[in-house]
Structures are given as structure tokens and as C-alpha cells.
C-alpha atoms as a PDB file:
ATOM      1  CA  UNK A   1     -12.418   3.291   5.370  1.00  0.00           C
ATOM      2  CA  UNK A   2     -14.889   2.539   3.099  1.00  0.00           C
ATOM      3  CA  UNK A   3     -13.448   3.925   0.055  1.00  0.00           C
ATOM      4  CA  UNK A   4     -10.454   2.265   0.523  1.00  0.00           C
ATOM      5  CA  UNK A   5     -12.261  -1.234   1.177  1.00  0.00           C
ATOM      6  CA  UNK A   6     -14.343  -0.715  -1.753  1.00  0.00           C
ATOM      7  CA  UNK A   7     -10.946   0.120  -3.854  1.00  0.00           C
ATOM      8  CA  UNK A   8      -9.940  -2.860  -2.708  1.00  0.00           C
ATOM      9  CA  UNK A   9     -12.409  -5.015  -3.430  1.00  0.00           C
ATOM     10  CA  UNK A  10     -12.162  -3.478  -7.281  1.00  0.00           C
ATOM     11  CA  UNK A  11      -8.392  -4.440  -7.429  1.00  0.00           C
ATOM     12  CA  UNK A  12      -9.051  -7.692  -6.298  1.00  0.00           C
ATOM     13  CA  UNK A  13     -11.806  -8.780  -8.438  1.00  0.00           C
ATOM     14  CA  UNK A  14      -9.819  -6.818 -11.528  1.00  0.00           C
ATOM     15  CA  UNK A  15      -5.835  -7.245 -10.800  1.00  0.00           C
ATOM     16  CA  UNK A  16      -3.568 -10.254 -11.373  1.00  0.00           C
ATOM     17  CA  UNK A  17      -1.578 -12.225  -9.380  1.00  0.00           C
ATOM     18  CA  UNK A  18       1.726 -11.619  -9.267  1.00  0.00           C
ATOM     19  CA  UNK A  19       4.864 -13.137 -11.352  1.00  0.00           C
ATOM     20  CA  UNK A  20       7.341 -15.172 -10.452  1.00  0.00           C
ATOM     21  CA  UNK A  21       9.457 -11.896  -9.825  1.00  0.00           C
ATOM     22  CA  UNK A  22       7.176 -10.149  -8.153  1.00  0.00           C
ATOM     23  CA  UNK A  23       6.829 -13.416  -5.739  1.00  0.00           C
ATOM     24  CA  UNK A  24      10.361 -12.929  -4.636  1.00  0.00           C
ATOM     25  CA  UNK A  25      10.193  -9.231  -3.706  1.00  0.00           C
ATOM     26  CA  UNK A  26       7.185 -10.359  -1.662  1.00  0.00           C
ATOM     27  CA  UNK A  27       9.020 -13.293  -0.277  1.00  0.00           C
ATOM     28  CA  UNK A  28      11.542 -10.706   0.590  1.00  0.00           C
ATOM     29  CA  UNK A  29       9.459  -8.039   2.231  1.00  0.00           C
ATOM     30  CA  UNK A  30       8.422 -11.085   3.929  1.00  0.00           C
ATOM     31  CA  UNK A  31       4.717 -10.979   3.056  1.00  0.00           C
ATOM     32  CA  UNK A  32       2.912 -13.842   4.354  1.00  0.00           C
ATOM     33  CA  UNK A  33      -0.065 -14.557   1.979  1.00  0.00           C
ATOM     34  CA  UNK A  34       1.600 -13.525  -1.661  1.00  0.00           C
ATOM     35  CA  UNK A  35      -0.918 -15.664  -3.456  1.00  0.00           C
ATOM     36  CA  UNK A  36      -3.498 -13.144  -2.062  1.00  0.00           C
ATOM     37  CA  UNK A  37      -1.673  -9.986  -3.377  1.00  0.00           C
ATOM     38  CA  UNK A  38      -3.088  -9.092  -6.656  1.00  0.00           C
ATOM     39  CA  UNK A  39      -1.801  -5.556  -9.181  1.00  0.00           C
ATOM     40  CA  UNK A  40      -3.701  -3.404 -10.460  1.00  0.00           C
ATOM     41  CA  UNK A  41      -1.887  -1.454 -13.632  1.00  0.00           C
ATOM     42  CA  UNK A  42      -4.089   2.012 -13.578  1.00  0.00           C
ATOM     43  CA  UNK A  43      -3.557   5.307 -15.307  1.00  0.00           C
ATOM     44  CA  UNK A  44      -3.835   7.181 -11.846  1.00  0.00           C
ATOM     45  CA  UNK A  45      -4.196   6.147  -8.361  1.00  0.00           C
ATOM     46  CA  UNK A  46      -7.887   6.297  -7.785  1.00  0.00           C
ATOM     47  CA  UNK A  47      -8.896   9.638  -4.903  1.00  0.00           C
ATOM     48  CA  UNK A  48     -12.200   9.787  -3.553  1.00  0.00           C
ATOM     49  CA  UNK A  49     -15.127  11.276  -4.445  1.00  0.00           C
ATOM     50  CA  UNK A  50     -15.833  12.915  -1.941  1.00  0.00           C
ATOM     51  CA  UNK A  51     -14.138  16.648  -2.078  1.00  0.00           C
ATOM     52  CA  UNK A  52     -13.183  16.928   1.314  1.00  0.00           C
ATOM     53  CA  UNK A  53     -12.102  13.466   1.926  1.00  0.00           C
ATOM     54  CA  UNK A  54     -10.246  13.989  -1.581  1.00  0.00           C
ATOM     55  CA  UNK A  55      -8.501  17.356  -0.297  1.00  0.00           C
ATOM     56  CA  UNK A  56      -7.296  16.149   3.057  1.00  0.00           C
ATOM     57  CA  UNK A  57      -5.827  12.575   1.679  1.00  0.00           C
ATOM     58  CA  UNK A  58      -3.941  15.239  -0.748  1.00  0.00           C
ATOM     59  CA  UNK A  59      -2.987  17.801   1.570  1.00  0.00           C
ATOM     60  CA  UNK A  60      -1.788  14.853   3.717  1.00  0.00           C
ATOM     61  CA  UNK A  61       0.371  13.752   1.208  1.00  0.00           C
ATOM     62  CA  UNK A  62      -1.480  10.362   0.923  1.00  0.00           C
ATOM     63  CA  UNK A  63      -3.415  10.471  -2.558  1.00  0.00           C
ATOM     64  CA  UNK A  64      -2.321  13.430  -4.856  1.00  0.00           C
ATOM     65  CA  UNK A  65      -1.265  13.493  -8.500  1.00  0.00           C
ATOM     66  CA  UNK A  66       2.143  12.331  -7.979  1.00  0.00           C
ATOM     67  CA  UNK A  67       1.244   9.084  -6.040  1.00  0.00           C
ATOM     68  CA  UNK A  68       2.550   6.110  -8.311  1.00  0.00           C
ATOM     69  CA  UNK A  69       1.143   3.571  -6.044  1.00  0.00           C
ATOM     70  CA  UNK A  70      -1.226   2.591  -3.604  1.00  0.00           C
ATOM     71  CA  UNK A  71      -1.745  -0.936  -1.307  1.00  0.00           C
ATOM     72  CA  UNK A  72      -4.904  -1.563   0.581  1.00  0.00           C
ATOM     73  CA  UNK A  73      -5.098  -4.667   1.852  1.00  0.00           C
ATOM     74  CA  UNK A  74      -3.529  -7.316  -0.748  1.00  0.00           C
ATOM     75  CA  UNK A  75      -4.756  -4.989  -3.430  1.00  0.00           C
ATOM     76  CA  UNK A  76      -1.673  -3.267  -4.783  1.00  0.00           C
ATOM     77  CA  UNK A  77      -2.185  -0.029  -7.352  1.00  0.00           C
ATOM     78  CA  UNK A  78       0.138   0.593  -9.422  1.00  0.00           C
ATOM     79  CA  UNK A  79       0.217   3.203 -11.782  1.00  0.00           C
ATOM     80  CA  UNK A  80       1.039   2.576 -15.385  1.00  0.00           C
ATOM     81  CA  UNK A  81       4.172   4.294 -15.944  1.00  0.00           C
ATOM     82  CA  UNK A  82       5.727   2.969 -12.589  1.00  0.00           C
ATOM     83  CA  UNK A  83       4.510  -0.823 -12.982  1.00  0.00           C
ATOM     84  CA  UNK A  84       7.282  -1.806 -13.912  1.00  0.00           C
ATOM     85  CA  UNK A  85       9.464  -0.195 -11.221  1.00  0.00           C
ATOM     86  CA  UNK A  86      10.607  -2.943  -8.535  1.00  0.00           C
ATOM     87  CA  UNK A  87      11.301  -0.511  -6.216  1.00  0.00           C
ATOM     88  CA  UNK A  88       8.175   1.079  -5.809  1.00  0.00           C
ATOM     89  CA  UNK A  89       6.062  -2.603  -5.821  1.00  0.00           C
ATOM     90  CA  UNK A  90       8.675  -3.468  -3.153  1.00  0.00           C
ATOM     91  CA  UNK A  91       7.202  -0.495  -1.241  1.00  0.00           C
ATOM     92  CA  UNK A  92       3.812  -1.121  -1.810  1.00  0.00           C
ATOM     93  CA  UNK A  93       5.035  -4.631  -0.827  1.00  0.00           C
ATOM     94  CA  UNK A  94       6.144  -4.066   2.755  1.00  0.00           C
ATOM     95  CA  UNK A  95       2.866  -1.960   2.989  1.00  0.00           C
ATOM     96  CA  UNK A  96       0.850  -5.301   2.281  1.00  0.00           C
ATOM     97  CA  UNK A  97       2.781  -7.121   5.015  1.00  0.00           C
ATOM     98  CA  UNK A  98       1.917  -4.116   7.418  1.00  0.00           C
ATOM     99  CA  UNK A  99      -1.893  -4.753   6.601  1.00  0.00           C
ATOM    100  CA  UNK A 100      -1.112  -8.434   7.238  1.00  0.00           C
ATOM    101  CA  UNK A 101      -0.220  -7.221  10.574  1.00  0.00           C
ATOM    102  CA  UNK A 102      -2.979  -5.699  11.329  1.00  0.00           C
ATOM    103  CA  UNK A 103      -5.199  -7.813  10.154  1.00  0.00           C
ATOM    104  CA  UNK A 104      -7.806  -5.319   7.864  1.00  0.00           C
ATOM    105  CA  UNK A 105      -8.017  -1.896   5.983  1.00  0.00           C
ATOM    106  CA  UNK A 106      -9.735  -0.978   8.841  1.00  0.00           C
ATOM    107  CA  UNK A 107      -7.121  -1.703  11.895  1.00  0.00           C
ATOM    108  CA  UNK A 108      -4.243  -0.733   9.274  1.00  0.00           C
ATOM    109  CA  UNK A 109      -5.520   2.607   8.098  1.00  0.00           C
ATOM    110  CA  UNK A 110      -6.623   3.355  12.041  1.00  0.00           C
ATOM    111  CA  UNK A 111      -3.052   3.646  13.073  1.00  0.00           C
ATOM    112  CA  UNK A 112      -1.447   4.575   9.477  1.00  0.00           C
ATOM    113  CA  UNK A 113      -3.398   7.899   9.721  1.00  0.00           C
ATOM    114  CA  UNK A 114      -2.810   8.721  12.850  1.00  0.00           C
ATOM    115  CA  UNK A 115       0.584   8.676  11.879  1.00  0.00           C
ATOM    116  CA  UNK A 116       0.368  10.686   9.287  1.00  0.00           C
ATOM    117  CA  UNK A 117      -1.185  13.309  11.609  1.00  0.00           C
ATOM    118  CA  UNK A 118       1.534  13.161  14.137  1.00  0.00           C
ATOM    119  CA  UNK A 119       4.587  13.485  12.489  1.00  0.00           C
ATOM    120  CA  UNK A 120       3.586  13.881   8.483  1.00  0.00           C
ATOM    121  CA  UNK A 121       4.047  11.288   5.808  1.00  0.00           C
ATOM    122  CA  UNK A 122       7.457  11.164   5.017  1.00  0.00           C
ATOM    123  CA  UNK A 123       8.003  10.459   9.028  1.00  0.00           C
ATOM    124  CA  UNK A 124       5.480   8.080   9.795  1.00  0.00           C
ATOM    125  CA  UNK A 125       6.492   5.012  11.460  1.00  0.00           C
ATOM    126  CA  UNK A 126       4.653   2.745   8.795  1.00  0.00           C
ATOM    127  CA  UNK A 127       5.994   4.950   5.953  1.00  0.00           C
ATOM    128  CA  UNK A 128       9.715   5.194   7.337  1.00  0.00           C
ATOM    129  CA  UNK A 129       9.253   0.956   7.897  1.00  0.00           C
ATOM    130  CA  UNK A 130       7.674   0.643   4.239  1.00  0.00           C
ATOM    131  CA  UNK A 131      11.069   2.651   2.712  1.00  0.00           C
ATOM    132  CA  UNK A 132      13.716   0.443   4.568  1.00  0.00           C
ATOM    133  CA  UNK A 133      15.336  -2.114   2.509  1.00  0.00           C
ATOM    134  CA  UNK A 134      14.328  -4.836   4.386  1.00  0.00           C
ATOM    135  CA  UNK A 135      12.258  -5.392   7.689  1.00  0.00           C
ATOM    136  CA  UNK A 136      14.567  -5.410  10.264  1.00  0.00           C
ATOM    137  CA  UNK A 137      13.316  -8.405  11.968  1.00  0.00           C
ATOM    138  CA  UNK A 138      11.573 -11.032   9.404  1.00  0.00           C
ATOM    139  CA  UNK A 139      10.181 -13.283  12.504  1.00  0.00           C
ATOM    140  CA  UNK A 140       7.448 -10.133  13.742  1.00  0.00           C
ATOM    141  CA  UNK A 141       5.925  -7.210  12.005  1.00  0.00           C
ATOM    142  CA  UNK A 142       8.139  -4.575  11.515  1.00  0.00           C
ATOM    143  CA  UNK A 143       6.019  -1.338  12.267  1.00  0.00           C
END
């Protein structure tokens, strides 16, 4: 939790808001706050420090070399040679509305993990939710 709060906090202070375009995918993946959501282009998605906590987010499928982006919170990473891909910032998109939802890293990641440890990343609820097209019901969170 902390690494990903203090990632945050990094692509907040250091990321921009988002375009005009970018605004409607948000509007579209219904996120409530857009003018909180800020990108941050990187080279790679940023993995902990810590060797264990680095090999299990990995191993999890969660944060390995392939991962092209990354929301915590209304911080969305993106990496460089995907920022430009709607698709995956409409991902990363829904993810944002799912923190929304829960109301911190914290309370997101708490239930997001757990997830991941039941049935494995591509068949978490959250992840599954994140994929779809569009929520299925704009009015409540869709998780």
C-alpha cells in the first residue's frame, strides 16, 4: 500500500491533466472526478523496491515488464510507447472509477488483490469489469 500511495503521489505532483479526448473516454468510463485524473508518460511502469514485494506483484501478473499501464488512485501510468493507445487509457480509465468506488489505494487495492489471489488476473472481477467496453450500469460502480 504504501508503494503504491507514494507512486501516486509522484504521478500526481509530476503528470498532466488530461485532454479534451482523454476527458471523453473518462466521461465514458463514467469517472466521476476527471479533473483529478492526471498521466504520467514513463519509460516503464515503476515495480517496487523491495525484491519480494517486486517478485510476487510479477508472478501475480500485476507489475512485470510487459505492463503498459498502471492507475492508482487518479494517478494513471502510462508507458511511453502505449500513451497514445486509447484503449489501454480507457482501461486504466475504468480502473480510476473503481478506486473512486472505493474511496482510496488502500480500500481499492484491499479487494483488487484478493482477487487476484482467488481466481488470477486475467479473471478478477475488477480486471474482467476494467476490460468491458463500458460499465454495465453507469448509475453505481460496476465491480
Amino acid at each position: 500500500m504504501a508503494w503504491a500511495e507514494a507512486e501516486s503521489e509522484k504521478a500526481l505532483a509530476n503528470g498532466r491533466p488530461l485532454d479534451s479526448a482523454e476527458r471523453s473516454i473518462a466521461d465514458a468510463t463514467s469517472v466521476r472526478y476527471p479533473e483529478r485524473v492526471r498521466i504520467a508518460v514513463v519509460e516503464s511502469i515503476p515495480r517496487p523496491a523491495d525484491p519480494l514485494l517486486r517478485e510476487a506483484a510479477q508472478q501475480a501478473g500485476l507489475l512485470g515488464p510487459d505492463t503498459v499501464g498502471l492507475a492508482l488512485g487518479h494517478a494513471v501510468l502510462l508507458r511511453a510507447d502505449f500513451a497514445a493507445d486509447r484503449d489501454v487509457l480507457a482501461h486504466e480509465l475504468r480502473h480510476v472509477r473503481q478506486y473512486e468506488c472505493y474511496g482510496s489505494i488502500k480500500a481499492f487495492l484491499s479487494v483488487y488483490l484478493a482477487q487476484i489471489v482467488q481466481f488470477g488476473y486475467e479473471n478478477a472481477p475488477m480486471e474482467l469489469s476494467a476490460s468491458r467496453e463500458t460499465p454495465s450500469n453507469d448509475a453505481q460502480c460496476d465491480v
